[in-house]
Protein backbone atom coordinates (compact mmCIF):
# COMPACT_ATOMS: atom_id res chain seq x y z
CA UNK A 1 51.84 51.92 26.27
CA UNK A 2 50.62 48.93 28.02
CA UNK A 3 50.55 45.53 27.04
CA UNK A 4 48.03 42.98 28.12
CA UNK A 5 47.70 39.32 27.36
CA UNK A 6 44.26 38.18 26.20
CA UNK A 7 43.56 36.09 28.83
CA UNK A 8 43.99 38.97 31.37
CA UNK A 9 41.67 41.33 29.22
CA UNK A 10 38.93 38.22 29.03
CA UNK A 11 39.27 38.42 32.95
CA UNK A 12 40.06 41.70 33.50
CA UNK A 13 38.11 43.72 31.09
CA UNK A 14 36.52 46.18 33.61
CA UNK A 15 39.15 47.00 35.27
CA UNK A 16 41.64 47.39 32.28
CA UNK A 17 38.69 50.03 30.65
CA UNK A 18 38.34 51.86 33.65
CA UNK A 19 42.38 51.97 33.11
CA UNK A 20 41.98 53.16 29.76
CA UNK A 21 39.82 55.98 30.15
CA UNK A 22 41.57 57.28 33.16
CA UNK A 23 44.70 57.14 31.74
CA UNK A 24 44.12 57.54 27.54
CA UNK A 25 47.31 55.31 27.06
CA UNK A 26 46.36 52.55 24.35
CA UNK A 27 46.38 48.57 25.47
CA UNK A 28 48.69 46.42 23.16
CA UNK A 29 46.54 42.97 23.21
CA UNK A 30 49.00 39.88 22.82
CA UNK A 31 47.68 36.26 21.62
CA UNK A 32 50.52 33.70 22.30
CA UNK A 33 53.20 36.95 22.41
CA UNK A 34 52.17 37.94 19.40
CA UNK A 35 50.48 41.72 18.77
CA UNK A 36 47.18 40.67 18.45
CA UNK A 37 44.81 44.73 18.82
CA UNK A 38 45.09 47.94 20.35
CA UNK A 39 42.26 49.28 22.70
CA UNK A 40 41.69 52.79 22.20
CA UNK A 41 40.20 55.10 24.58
CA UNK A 42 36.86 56.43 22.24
CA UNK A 43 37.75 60.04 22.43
CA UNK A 44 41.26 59.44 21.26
CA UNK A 45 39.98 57.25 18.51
CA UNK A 46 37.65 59.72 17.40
CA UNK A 47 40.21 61.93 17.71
CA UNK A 48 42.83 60.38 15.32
CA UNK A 49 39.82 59.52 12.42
CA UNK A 50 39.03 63.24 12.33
CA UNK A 51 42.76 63.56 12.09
CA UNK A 52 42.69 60.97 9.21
CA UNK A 53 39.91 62.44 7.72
CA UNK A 54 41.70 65.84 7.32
CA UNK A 55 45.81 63.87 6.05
CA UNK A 56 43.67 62.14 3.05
CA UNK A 57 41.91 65.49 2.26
CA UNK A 58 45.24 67.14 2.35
CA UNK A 59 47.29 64.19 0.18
CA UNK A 60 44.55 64.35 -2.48
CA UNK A 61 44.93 68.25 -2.77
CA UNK A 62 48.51 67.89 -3.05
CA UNK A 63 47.86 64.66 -5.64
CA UNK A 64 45.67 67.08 -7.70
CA UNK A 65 48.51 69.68 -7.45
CA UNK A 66 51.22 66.79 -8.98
CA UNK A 67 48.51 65.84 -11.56
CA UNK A 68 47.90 69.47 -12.71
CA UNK A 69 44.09 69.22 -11.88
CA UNK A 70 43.55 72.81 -10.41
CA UNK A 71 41.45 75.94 -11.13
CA UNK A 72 41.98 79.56 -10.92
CA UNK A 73 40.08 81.64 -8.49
CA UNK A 74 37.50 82.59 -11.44
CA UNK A 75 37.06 79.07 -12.35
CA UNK A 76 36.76 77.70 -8.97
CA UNK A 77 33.79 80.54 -8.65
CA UNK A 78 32.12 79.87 -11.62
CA UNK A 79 31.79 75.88 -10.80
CA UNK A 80 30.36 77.05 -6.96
CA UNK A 81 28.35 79.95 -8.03
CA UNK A 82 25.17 78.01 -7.08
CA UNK A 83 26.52 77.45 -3.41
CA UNK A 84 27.97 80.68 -3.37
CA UNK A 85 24.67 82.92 -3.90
């Protein structure tokens, strides 16, 4: 991963995009050495949400699971019979 100080981004910004598309890496942005934002390519951010989107979908299954909030089969069919026809 790269790391950029904001002042070279502020002058820079073309050519550091063009950079990050080409390449996908992510930009570490520094303020005064300090970790100040990432730039993400969009594809790879779009990426890693649907990949998000798909971990919290799985962690509240398994929370349901722990919390002993699941239906049978017959149950679950009987609550979607109105999609399900």
């Amino acid at each position: 991963m790269r790391t950029e100080l904001v002042t070279t981004l502020k002058r820079q910004a073309t050519r550091i995009l063009a950079d990050l598309r080409e390449s996908k890496d992510p930009v570490l942005i520094t303020e005064h050495g300090t970790p100040s934002a990432y730039l993400v390519d969009v594809s790879v951010f779009e990426t890693m949400q649907d990949r998000m989107a798909v971990l919290e979908g799985i962690a509240r299954g398994e929370r349901a699971i722990l919390e002993k909030r699941t239906l049978t089969s017959a149950e679950a069919r009987g609550r979607m019979k109105k999609w399900l026809a």
